[in-house]
PDB file of N, CA and C in Angstrom:
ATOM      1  N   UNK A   1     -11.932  22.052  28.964  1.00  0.00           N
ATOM      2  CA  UNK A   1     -12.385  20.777  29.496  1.00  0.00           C
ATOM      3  C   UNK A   1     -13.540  20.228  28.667  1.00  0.00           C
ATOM      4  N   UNK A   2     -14.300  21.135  27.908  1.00  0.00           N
ATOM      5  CA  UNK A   2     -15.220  20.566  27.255  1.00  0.00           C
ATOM      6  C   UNK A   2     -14.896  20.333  26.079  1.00  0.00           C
ATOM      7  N   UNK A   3     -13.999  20.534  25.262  1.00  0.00           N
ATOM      8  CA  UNK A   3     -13.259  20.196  24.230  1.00  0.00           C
ATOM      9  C   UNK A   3     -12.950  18.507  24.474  1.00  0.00           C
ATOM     10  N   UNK A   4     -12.395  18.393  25.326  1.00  0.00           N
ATOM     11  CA  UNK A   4     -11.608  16.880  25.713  1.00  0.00           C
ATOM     12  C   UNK A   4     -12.714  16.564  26.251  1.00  0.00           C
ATOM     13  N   UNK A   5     -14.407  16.407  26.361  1.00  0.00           N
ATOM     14  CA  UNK A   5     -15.240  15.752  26.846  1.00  0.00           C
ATOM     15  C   UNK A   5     -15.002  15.356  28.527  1.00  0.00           C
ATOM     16  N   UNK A   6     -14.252  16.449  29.330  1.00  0.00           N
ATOM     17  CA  UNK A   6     -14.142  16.087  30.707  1.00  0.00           C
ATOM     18  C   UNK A   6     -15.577  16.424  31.026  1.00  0.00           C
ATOM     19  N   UNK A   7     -16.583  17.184  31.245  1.00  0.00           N
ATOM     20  CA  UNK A   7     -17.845  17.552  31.346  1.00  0.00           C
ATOM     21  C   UNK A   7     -18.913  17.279  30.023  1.00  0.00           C
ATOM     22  N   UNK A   8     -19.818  16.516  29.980  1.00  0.00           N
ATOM     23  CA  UNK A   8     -20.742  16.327  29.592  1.00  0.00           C
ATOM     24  C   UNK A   8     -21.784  17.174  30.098  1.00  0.00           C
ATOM     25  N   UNK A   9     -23.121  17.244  29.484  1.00  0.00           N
ATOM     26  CA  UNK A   9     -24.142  18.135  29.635  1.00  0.00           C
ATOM     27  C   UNK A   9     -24.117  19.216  30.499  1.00  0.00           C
ATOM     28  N   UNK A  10     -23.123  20.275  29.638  1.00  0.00           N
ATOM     29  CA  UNK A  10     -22.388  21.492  30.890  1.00  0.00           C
ATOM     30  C   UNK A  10     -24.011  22.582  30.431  1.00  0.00           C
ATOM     31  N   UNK A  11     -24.078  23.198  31.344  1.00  0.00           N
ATOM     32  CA  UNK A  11     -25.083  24.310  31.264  1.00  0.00           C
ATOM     33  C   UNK A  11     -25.260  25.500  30.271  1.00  0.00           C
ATOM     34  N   UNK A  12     -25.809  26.055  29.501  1.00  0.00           N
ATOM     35  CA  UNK A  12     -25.221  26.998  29.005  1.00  0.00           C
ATOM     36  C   UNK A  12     -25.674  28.162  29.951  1.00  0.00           C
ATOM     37  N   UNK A  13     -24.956  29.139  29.891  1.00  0.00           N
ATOM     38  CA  UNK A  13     -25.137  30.609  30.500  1.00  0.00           C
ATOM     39  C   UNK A  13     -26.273  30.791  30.991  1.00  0.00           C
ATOM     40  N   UNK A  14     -27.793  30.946  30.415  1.00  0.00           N
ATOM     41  CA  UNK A  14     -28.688  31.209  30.579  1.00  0.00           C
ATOM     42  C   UNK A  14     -28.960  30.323  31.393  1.00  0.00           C
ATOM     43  N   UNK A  15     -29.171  29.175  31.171  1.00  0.00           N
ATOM     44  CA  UNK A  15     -29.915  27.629  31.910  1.00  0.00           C
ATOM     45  C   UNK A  15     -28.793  27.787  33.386  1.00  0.00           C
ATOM     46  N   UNK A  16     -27.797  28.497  33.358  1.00  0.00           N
ATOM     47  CA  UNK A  16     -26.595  28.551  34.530  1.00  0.00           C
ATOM     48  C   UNK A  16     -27.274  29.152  35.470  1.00  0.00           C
ATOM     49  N   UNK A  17     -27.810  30.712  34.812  1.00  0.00           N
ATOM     50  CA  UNK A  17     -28.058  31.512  35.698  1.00  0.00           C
ATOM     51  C   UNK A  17     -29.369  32.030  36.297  1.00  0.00           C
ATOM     52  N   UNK A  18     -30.207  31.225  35.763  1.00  0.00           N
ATOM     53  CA  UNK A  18     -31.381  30.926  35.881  1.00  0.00           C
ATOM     54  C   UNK A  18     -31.746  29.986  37.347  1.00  0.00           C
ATOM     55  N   UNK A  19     -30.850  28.948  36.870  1.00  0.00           N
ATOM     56  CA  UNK A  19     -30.947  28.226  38.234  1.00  0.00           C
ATOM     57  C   UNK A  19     -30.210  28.579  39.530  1.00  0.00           C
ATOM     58  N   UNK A  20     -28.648  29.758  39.117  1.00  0.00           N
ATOM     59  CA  UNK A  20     -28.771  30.351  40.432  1.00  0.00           C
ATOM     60  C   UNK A  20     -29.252  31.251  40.980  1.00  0.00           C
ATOM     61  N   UNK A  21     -30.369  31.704  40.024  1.00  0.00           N
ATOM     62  CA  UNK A  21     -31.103  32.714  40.580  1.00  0.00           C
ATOM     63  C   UNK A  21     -32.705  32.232  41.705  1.00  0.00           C
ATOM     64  N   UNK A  22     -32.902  30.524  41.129  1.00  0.00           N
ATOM     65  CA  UNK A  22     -33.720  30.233  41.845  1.00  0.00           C
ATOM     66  C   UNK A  22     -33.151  29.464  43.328  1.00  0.00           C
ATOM     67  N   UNK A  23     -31.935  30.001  43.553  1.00  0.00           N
ATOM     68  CA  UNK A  23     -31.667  29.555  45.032  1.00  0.00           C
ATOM     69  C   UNK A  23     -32.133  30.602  46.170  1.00  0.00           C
ATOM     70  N   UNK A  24     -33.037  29.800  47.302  1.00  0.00           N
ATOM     71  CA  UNK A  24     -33.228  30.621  47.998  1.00  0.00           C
ATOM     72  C   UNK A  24     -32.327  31.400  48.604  1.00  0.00           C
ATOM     73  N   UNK A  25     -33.008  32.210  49.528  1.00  0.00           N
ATOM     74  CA  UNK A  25     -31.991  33.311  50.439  1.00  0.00           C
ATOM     75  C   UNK A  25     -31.444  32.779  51.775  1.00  0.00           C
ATOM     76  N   UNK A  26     -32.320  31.780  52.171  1.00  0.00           N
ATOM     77  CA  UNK A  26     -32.041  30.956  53.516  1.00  0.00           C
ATOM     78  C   UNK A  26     -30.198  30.379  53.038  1.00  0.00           C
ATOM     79  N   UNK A  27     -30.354  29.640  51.151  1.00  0.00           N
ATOM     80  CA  UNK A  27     -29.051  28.712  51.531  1.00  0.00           C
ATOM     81  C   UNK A  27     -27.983  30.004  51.008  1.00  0.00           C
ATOM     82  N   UNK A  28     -28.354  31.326  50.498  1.00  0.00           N
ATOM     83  CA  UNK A  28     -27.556  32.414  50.684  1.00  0.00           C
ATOM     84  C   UNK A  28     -26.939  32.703  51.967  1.00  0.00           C
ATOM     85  N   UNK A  29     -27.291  32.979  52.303  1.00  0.00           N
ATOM     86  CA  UNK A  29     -27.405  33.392  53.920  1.00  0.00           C
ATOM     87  C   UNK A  29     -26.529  32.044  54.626  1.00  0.00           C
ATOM     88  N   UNK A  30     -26.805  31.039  54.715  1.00  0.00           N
ATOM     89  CA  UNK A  30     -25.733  30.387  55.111  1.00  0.00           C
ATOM     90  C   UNK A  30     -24.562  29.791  54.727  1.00  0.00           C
ATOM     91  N   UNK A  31     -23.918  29.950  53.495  1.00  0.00           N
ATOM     92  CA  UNK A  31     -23.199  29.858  52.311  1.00  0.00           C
ATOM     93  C   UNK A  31     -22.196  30.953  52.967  1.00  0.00           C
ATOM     94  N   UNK A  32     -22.702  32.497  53.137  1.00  0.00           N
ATOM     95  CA  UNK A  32     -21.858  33.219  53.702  1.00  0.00           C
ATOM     96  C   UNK A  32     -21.790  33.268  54.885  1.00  0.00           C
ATOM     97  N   UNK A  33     -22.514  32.683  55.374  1.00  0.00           N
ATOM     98  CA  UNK A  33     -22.371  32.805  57.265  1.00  0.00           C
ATOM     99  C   UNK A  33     -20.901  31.463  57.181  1.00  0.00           C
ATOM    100  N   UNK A  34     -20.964  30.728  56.584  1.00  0.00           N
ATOM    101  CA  UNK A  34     -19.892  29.591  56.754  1.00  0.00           C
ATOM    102  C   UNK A  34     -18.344  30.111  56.236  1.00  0.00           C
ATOM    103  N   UNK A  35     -18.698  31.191  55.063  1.00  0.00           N
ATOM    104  CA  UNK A  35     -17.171  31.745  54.141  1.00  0.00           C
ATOM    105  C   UNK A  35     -16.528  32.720  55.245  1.00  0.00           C
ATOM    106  N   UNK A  36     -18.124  33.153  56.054  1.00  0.00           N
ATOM    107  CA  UNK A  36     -17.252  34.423  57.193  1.00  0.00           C
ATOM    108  C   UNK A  36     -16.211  33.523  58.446  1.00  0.00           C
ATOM    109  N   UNK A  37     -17.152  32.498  58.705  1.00  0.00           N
ATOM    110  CA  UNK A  37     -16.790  32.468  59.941  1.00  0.00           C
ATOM    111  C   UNK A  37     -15.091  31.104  59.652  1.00  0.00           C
ATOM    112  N   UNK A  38     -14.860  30.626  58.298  1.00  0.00           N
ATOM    113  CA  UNK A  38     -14.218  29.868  58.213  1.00  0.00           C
ATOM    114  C   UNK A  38     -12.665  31.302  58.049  1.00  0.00           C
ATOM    115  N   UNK A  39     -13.108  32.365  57.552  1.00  0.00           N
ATOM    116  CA  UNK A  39     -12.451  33.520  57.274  1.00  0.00           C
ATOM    117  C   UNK A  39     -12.000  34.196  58.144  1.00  0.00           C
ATOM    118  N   UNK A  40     -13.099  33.908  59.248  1.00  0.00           N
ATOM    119  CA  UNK A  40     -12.055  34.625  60.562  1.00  0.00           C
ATOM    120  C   UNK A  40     -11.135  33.689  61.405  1.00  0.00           C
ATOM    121  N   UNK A  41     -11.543  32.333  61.144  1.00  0.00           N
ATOM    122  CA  UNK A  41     -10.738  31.259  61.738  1.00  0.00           C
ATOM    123  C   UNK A  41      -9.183  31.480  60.763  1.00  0.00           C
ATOM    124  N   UNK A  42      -9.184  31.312  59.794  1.00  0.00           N
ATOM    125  CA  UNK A  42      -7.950  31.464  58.775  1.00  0.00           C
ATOM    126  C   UNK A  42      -7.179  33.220  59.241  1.00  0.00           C
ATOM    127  N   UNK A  43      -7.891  34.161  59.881  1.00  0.00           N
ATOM    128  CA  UNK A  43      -7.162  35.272  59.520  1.00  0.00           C
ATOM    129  C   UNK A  43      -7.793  35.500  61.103  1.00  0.00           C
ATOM    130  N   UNK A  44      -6.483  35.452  62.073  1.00  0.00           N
ATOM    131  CA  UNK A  44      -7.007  36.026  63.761  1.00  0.00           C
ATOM    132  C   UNK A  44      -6.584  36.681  64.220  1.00  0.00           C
ATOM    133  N   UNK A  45      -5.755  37.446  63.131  1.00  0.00           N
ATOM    134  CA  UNK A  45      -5.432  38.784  63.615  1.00  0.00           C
ATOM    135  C   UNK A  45      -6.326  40.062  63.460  1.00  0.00           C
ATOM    136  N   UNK A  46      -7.303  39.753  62.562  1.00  0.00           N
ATOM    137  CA  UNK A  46      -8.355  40.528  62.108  1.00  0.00           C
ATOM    138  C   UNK A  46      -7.759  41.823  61.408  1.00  0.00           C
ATOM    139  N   UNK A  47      -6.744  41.359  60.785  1.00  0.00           N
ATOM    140  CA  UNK A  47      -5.575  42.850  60.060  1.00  0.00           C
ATOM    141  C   UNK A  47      -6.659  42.522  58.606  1.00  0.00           C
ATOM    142  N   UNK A  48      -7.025  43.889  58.431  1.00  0.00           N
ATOM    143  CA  UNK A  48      -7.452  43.902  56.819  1.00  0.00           C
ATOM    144  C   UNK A  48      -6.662  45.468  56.021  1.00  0.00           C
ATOM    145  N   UNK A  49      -6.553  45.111  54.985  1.00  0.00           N
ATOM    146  CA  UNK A  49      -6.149  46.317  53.898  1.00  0.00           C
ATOM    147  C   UNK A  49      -7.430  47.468  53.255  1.00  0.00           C
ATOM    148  N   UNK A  50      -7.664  48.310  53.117  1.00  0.00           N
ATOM    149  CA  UNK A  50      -8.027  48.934  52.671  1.00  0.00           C
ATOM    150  C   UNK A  50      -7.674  50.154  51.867  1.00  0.00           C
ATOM    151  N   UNK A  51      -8.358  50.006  50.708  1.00  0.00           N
ATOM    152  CA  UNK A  51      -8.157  50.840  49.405  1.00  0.00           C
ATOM    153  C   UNK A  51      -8.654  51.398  48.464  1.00  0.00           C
ATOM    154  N   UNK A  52      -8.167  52.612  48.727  1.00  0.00           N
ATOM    155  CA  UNK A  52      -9.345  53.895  48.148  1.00  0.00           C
ATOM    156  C   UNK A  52      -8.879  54.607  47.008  1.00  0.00           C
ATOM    157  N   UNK A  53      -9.800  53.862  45.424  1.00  0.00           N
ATOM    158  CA  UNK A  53      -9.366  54.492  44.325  1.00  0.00           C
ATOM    159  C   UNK A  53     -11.256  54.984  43.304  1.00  0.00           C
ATOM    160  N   UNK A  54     -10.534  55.685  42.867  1.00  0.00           N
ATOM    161  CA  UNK A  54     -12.388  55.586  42.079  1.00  0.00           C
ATOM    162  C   UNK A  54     -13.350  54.784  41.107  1.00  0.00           C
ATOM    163  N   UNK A  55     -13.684  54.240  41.447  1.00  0.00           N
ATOM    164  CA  UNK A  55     -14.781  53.576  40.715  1.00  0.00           C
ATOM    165  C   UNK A  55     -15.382  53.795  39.845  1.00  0.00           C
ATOM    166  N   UNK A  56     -15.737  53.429  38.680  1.00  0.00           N
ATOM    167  CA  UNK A  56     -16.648  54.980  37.668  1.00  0.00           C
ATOM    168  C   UNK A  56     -17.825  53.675  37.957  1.00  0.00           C
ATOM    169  N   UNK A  57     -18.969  55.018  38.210  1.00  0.00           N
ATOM    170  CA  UNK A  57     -20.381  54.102  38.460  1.00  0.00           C
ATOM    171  C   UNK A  57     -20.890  54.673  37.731  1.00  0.00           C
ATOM    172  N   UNK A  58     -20.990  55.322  36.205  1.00  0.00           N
ATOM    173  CA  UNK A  58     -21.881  55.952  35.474  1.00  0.00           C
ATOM    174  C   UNK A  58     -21.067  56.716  34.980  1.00  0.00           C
ATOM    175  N   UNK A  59     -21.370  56.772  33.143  1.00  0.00           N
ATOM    176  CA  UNK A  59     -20.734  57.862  32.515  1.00  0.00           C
ATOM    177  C   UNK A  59     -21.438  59.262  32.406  1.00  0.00           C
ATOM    178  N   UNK A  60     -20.727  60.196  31.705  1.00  0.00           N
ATOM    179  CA  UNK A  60     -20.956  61.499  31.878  1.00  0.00           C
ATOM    180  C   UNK A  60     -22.486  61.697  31.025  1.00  0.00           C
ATOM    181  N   UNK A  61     -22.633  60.823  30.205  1.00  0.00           N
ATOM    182  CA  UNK A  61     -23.727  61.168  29.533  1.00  0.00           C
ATOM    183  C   UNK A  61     -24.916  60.640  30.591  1.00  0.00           C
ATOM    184  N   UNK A  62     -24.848  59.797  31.166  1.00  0.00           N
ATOM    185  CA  UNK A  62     -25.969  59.625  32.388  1.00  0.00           C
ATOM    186  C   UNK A  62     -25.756  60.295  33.794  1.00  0.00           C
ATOM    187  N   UNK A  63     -25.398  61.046  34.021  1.00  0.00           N
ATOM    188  CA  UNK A  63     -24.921  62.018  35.134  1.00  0.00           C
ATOM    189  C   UNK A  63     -26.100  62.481  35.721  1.00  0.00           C
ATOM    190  N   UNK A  64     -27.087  63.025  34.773  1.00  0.00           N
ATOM    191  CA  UNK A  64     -28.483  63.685  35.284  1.00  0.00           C
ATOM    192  C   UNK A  64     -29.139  63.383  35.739  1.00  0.00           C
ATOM    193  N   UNK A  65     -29.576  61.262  35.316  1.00  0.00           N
ATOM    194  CA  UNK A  65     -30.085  60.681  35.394  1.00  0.00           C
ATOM    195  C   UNK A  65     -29.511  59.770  36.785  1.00  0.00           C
ATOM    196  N   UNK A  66     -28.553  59.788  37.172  1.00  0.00           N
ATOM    197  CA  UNK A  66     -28.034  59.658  38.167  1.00  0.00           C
ATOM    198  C   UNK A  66     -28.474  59.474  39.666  1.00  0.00           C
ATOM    199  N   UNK A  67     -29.313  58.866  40.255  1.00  0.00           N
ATOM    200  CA  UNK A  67     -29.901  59.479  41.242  1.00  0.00           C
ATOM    201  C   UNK A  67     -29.044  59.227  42.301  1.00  0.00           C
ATOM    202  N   UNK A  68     -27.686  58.530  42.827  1.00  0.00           N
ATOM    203  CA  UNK A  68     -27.520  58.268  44.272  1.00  0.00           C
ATOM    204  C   UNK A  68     -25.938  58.701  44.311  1.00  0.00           C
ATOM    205  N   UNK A  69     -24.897  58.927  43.323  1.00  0.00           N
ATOM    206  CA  UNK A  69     -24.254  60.374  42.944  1.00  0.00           C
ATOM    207  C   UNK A  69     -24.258  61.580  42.047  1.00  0.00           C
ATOM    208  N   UNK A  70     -25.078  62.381  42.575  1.00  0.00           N
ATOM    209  CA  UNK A  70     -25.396  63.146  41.143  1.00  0.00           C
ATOM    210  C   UNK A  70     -24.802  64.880  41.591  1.00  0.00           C
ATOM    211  N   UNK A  71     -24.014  64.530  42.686  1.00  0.00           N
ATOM    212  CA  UNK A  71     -23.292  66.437  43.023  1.00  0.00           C
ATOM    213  C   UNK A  71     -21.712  66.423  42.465  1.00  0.00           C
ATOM    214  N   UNK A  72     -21.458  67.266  42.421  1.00  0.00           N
ATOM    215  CA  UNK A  72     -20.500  67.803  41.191  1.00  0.00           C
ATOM    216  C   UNK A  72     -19.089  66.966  42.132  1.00  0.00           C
ATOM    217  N   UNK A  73     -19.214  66.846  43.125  1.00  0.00           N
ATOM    218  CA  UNK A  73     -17.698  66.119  44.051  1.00  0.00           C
ATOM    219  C   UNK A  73     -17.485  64.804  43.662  1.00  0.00           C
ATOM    220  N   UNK A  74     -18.492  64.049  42.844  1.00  0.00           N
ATOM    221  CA  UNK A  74     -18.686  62.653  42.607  1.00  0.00           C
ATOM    222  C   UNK A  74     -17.942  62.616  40.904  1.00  0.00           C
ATOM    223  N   UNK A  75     -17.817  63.656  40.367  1.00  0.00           N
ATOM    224  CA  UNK A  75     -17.346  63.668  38.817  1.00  0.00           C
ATOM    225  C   UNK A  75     -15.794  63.403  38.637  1.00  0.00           C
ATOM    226  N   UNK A  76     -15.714  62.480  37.895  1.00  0.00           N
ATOM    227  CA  UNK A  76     -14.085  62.070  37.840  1.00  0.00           C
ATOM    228  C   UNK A  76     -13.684  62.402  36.136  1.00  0.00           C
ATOM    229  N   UNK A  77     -12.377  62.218  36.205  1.00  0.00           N
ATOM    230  CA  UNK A  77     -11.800  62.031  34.740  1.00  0.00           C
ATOM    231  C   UNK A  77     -11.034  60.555  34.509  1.00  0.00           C
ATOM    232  N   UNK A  78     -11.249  60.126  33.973  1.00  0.00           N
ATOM    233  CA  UNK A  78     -10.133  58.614  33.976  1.00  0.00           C
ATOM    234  C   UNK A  78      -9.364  59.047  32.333  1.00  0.00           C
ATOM    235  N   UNK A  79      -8.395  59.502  32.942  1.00  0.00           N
ATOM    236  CA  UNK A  79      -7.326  59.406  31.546  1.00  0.00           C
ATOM    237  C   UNK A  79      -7.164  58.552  30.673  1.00  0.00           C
ATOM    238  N   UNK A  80      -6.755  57.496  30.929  1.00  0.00           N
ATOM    239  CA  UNK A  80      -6.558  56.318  30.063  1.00  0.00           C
ATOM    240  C   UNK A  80      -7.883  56.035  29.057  1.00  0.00           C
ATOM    241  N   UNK A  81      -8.938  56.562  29.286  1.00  0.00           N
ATOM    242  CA  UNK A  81     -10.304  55.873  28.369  1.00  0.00           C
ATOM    243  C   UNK A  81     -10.447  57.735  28.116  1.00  0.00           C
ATOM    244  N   UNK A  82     -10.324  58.701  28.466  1.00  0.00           N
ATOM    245  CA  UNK A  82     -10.046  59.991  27.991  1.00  0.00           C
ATOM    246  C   UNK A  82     -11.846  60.556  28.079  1.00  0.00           C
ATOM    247  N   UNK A  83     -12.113  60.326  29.314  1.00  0.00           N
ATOM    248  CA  UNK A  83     -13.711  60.049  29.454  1.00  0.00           C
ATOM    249  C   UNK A  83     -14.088  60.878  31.009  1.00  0.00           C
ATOM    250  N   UNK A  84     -15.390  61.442  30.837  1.00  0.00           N
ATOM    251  CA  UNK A  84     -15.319  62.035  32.543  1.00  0.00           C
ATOM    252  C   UNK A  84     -17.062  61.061  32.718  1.00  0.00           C
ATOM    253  N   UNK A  85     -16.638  60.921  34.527  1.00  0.00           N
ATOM    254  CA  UNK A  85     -17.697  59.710  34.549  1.00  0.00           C
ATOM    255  C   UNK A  85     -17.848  59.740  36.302  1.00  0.00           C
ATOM    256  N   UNK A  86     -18.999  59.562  36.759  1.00  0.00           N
ATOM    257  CA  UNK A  86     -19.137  59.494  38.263  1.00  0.00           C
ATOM    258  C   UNK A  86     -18.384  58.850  38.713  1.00  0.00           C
ATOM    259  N   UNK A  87     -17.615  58.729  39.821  1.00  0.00           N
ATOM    260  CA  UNK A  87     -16.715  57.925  40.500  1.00  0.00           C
ATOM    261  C   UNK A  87     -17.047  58.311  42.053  1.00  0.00           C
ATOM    262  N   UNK A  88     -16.762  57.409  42.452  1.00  0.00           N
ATOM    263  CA  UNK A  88     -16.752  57.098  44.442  1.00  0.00           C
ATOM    264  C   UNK A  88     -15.920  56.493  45.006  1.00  0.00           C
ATOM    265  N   UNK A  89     -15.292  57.087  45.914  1.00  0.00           N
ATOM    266  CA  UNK A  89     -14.147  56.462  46.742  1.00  0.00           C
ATOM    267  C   UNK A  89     -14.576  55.569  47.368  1.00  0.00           C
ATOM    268  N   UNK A  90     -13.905  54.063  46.417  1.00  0.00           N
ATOM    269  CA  UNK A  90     -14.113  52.410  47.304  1.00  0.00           C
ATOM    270  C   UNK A  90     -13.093  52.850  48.523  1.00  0.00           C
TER     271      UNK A  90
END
């Protein structure tokens, strides 16, 4: 879109996130109070999915340093990247 001049003076990244970082917490806070409650109007059966695979929250070389999984039940392998790395069941 900015190629074809649909947006003029678009933000860059920094100047983006800068300014959403200076939004208060009050219009946080009601931003999601409106996504919840429009969310339970759209969905009244209150059926949700849940799904439990591992997450890697830290690789093996920071393991030690680790402070909020750091016991040996939290250590995963992810094959595909051929890597062992903290993981937690989302």
């Amino acid at each position: 879109m900015v190629e074809h001049n649909y947006l003029k003076n678009l933000l860059r990244k920094s100047r983006f996130n800068r300014r959403l970082h200076n939004i208060g917490e009050p219009i946080w806070m009601f931003l999601f109070q409106v996504r919840a409650q429009t969310f339970n109007e759209l969905n009244p059966g209150q059926e949700y999915i849940l799904d439990s695979f591992p997450v890697p929250v830290c690789d093996n070389i920071r393991i030690d340093r680790c402070q909020i999984y750091n016991k040996e039940e939290y250590r995963g392998y992810i094959a595909s990247k051929k890597r062992y790395c903290t993981t937690r069941k989302s």
